[in-house]
Protein backbone atom coordinates (compact mmCIF):
# COMPACT_ATOMS: atom_id res chain seq x y z
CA UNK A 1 4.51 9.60 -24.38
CA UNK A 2 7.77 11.61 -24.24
CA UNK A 3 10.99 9.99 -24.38
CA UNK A 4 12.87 8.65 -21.29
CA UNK A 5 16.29 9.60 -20.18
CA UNK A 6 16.70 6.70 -18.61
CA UNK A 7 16.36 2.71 -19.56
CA UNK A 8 14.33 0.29 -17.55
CA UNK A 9 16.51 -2.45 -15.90
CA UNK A 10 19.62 -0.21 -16.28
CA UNK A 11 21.57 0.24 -13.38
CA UNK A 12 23.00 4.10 -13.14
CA UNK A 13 25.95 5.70 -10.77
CA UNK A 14 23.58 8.15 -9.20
CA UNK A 15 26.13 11.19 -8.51
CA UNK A 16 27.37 11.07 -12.20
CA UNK A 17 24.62 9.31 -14.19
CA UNK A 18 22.11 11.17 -12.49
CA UNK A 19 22.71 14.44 -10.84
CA UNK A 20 25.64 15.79 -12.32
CA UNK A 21 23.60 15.79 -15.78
CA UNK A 22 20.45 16.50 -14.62
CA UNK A 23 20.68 18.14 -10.83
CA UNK A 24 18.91 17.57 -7.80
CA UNK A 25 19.68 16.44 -4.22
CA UNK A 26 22.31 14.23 -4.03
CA UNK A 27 21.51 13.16 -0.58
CA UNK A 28 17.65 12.94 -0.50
CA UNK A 29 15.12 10.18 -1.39
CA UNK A 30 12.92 13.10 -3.30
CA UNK A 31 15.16 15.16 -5.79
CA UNK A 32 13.30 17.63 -7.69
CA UNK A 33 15.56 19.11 -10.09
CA UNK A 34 15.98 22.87 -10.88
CA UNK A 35 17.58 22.36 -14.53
CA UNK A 36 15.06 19.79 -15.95
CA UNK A 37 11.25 19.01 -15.62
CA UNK A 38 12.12 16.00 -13.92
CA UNK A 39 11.66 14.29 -10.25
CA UNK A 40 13.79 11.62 -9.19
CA UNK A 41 12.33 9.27 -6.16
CA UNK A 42 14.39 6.75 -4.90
CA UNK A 43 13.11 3.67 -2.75
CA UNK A 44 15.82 1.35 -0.65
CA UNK A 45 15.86 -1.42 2.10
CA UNK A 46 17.46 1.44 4.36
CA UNK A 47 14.44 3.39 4.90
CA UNK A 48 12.22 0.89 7.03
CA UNK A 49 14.64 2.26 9.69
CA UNK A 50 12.98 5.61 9.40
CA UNK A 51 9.74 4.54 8.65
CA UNK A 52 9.83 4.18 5.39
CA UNK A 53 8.25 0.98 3.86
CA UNK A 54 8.12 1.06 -0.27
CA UNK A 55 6.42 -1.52 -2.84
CA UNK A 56 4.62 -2.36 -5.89
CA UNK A 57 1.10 -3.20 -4.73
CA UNK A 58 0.34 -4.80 -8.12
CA UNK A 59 2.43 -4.69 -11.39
CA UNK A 60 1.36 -1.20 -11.96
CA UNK A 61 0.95 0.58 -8.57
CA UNK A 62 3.99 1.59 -5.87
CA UNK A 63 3.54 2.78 -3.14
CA UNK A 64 6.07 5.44 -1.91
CA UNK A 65 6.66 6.81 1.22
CA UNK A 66 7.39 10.74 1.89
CA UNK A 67 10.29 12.38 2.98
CA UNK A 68 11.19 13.40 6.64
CA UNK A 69 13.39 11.35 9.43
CA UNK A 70 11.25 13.21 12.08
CA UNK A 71 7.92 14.17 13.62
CA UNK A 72 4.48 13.98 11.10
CA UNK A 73 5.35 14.31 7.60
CA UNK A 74 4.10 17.56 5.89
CA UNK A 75 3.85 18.91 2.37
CA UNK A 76 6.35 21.00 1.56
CA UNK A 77 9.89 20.58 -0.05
CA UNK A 78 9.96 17.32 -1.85
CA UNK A 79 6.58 15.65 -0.66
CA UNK A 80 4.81 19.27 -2.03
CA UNK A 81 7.00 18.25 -5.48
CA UNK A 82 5.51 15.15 -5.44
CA UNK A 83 1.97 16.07 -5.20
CA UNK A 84 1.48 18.77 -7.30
CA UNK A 85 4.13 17.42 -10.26
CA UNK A 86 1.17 16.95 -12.75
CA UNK A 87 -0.07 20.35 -12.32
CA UNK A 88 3.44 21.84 -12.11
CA UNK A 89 4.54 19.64 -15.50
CA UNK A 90 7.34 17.68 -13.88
CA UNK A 91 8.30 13.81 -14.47
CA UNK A 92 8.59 11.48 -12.05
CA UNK A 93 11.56 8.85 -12.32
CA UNK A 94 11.79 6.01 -10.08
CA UNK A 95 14.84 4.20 -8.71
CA UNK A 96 16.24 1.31 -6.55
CA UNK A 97 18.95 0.54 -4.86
CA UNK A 98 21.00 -1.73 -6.86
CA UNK A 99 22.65 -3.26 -3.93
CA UNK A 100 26.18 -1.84 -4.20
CA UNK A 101 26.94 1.79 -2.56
CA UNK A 102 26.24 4.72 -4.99
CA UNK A 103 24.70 2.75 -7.98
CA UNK A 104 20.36 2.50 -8.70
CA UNK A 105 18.53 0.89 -11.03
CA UNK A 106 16.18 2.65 -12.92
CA UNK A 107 12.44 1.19 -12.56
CA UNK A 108 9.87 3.39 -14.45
CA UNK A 109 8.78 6.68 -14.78
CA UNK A 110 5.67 6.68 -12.70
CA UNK A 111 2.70 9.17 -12.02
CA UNK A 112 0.71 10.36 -8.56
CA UNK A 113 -2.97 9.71 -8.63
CA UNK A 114 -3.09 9.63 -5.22
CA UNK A 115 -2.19 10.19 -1.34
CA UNK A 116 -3.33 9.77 2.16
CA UNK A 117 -2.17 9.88 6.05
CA UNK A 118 -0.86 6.84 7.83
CA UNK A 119 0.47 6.03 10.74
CA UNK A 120 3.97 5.24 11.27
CA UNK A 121 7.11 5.70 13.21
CA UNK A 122 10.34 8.23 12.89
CA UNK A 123 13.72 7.35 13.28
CA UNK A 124 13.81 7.34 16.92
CA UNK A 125 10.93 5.31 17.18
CA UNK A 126 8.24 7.79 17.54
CA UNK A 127 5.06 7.15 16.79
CA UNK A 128 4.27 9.78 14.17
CA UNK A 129 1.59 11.00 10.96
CA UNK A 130 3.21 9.83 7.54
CA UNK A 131 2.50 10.51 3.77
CA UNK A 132 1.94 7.66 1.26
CA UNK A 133 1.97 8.20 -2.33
CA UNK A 134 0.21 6.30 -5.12
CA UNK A 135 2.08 5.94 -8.18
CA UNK A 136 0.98 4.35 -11.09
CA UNK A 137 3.43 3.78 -13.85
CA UNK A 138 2.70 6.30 -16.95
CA UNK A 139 -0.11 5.22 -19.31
CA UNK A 140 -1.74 2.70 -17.37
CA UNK A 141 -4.91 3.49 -16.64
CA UNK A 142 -6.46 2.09 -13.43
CA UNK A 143 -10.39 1.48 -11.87
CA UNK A 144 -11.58 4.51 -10.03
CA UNK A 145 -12.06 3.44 -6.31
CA UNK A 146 -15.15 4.49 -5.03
CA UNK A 147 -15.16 6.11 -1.24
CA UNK A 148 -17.73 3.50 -0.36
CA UNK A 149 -15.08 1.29 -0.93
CA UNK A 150 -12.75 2.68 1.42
CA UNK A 151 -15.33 2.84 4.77
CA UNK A 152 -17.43 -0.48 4.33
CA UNK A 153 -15.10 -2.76 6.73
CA UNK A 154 -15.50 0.01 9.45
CA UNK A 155 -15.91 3.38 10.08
CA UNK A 156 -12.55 6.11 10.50
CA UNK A 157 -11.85 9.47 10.34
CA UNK A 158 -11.08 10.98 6.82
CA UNK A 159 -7.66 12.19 7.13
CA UNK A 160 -7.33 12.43 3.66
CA UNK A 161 -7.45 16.52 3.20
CA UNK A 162 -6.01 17.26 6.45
CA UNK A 163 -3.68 15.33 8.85
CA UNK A 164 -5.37 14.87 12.54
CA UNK A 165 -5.10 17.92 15.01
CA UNK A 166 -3.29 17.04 18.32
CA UNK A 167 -6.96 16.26 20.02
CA UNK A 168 -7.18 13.69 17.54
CA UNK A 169 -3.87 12.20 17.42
CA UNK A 170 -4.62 11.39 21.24
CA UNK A 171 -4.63 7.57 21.03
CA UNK A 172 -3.86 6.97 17.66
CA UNK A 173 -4.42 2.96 17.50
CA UNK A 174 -8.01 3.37 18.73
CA UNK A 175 -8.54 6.02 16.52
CA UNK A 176 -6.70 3.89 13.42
CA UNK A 177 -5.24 6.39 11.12
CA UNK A 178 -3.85 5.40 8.04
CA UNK A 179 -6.82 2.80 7.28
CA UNK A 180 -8.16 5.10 4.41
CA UNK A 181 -4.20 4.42 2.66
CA UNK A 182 -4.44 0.74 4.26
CA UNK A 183 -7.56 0.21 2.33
CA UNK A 184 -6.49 1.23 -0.57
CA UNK A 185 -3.28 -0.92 -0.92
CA UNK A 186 -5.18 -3.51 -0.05
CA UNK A 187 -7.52 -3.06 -2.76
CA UNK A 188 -4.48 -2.41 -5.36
CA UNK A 189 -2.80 -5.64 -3.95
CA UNK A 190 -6.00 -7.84 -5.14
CA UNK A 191 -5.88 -5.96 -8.31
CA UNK A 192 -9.90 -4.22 -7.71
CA UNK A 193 -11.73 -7.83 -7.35
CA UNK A 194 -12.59 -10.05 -4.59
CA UNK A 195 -9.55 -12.64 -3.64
CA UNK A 196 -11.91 -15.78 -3.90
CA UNK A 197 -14.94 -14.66 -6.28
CA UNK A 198 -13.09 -11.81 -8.46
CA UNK A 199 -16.74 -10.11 -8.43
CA UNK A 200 -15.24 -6.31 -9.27
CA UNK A 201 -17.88 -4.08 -7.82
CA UNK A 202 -15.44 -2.37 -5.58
CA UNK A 203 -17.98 -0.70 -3.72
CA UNK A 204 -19.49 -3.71 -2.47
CA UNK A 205 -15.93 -5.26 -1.19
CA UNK A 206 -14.36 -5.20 1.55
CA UNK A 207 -10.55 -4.93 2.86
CA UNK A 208 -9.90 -7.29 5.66
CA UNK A 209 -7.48 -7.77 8.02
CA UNK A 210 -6.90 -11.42 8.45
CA UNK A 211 -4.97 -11.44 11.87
CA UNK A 212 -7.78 -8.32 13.46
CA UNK A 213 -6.54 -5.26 14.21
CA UNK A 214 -6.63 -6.21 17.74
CA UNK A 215 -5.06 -9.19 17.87
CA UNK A 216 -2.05 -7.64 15.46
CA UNK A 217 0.55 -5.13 16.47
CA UNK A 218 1.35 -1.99 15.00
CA UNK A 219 3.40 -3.19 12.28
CA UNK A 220 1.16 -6.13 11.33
CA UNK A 221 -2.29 -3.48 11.36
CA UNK A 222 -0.46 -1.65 8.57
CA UNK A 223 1.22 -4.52 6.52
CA UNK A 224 -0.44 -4.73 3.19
CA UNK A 225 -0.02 -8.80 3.38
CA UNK A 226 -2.57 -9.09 6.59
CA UNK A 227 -5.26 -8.20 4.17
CA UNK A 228 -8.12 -9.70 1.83
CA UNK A 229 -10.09 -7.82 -0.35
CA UNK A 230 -13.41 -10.19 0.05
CA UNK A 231 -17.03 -9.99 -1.64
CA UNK A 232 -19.87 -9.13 1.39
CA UNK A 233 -20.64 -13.11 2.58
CA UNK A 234 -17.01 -14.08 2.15
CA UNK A 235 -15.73 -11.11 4.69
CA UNK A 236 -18.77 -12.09 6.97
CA UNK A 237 -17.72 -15.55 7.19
CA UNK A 238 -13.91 -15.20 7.18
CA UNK A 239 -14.35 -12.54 10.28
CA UNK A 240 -16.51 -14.44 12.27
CA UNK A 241 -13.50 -17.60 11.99
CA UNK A 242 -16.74 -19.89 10.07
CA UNK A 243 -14.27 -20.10 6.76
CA UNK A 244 -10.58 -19.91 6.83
CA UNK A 245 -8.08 -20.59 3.38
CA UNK A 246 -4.89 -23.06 3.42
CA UNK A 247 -1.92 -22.09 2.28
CA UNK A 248 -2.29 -23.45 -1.52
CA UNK A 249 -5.90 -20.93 -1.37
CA UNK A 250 -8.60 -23.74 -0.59
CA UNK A 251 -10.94 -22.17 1.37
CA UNK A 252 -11.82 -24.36 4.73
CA UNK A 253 -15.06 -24.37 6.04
CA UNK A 254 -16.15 -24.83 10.12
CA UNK A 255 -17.70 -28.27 10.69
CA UNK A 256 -20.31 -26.08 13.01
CA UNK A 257 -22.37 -25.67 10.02
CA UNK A 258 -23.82 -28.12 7.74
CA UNK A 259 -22.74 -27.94 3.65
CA UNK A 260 -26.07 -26.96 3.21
CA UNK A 261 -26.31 -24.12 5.00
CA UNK A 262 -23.37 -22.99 3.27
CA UNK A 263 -24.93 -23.66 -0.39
CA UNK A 264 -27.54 -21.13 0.85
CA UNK A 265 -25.57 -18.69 0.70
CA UNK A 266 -23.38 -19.55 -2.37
CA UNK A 267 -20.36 -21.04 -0.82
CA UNK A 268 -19.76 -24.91 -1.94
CA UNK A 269 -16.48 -25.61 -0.50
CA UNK A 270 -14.50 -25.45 -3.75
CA UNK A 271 -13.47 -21.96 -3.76
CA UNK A 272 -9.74 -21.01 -3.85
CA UNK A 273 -7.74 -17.74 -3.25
CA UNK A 274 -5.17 -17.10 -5.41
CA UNK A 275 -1.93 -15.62 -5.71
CA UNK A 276 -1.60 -15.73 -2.31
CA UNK A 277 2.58 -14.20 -1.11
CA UNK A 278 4.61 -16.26 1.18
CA UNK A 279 3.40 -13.65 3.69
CA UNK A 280 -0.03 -14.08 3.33
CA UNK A 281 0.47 -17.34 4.22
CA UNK A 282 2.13 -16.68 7.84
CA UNK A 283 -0.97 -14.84 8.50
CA UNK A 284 -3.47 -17.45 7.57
CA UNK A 285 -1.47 -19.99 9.63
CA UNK A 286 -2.33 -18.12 12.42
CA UNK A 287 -6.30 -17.34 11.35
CA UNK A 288 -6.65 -20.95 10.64
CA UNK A 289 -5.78 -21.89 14.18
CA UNK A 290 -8.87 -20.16 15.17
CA UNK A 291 -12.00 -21.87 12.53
CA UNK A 292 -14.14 -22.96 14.86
């Protein structure tokens, strides 16, 4: 692994530290640099506005959103950069804001292994086509995710080549793009095994909302922490409101069906989800509500 410019944890003045030595747009969230083999992505609070919603999905996955304030994102400038850096030999950097005006922390230098289409909004509100990268920090080495994987829950179009025409962006929440790059978070977020058995097949499991898509608005259909990544019986169950989890991970069963019915079917009452977030948790309050 080549040598990084930059140290992990070290917060940098980004006009001086940054672009004066090694170029780039001072301005943009994407700064590919013309001097250097290097790509500098930087992720703040300040984008949601536009948007923009960035995150590590598990300790070695962050998700990044691409650039544009306006109308569907498309690949060229920076988000073209940023998906063809591997082939092109460029670096990707990553950075944060550090909370005071003009200064980032460096994170990692990261790699793409993936993208897809999701829906979103611009900055006027829009409702609009966005890009999501995949970045995995450089030399880990992650589980392939099968396309089964990806289209078990239920069906959607495969946006993943090509962004919808306008015939198909007609009605966008029925036709729910951005569930291919839901799915996938979701599946980083449980780190590729199921949230109560970790059983690892990941073409058997399945990503599930826990509030349903349409019982959740548009922000909650997308948000990464509305989802499970179950094995087959445990999705079946969960969806149909027979087992619900508390908010320390003990799974709750419905008193409609007797302990032994359960047993049959290799659920004893005992299981427990964990590492379950604080938002997790405000979803489950409200799936609970509904075990019948």
């Amino acid at each position: 692994m080549q040598k990084s410019p930059f140290i992990p944890g070290q917060v940098y003045r980004r006009q001086s530290d940054i672009h004066d030595l090694f170029g780039g747009n001072r301005q943009s969230g994407i700064c590919p640099s013309a001097k250097f083999p290097y790509i500098f992505i930087f992720s703040g609070k300040s984008g949601k506005q536009h948007g923009y919603e960035d995150g590590w999905d598990n300790p070695s996955v962050f998700t990044y959103t691409g650039e544009g304030q306006a109308g569907d994102m498309a690949f060229t400038r920076g988000n073209l950069a940023l998906r063809d850096h591997i082939a092109n030999g460029k670096r990707v950097f990553l950075f944060e804001s550090a909370g005071q005006s003009g200064f980032v922390k460096f994170v990692s230098e990261v790699e793409s292994f993936d993208v897809d289409y999701f829906e979103t909004h611009d900055t006027s509100g829009s409702t609009r086509i966005g890009i999501k990268f995949f970045f995995k920090k450089v030399g880990v080495v992650l589980p392939k995710i099968p396309e089964e994987s990806l289209q078990v829950a239920e069906s959607r179009p495969d946006y993943t080549i090509t962004p919808p025409n306008e015939t198909e962006r007609t009605g966008l929440v029925t036709s729910r793009v951005g569930q291919g790059a839901y799915r996938k978070r979701i599946i980083h977020r449980w780190q590729y095994k199921c949230a109560v058995t970790e059983f690892n097949k990941l073409d058997v499991l399945i990503a599930s909302h826990i509030v349903p898509w349409a019982e959740s608005n548009d922000e909650e259909r997308l948000d990464v922490d509305n989802g499970l990544l179950l094995s087959p019986t445990y999705d079946a169950l969960f969806d149909k409101h027979l087992i619900s989890f508390e908010d320390n991970g003990r799974i709750l069963l419905s008193d409609t069906i007797d302990i032994k019915a359960y047993l049959k079917v290799g659920v004893t009452g005992e299981e427990k989800v964990n590492n379950l977030s604080q938002y997790n948790k405000k979803y489950l309050e409200r799936h609970r509500t509904q075990l019948i």
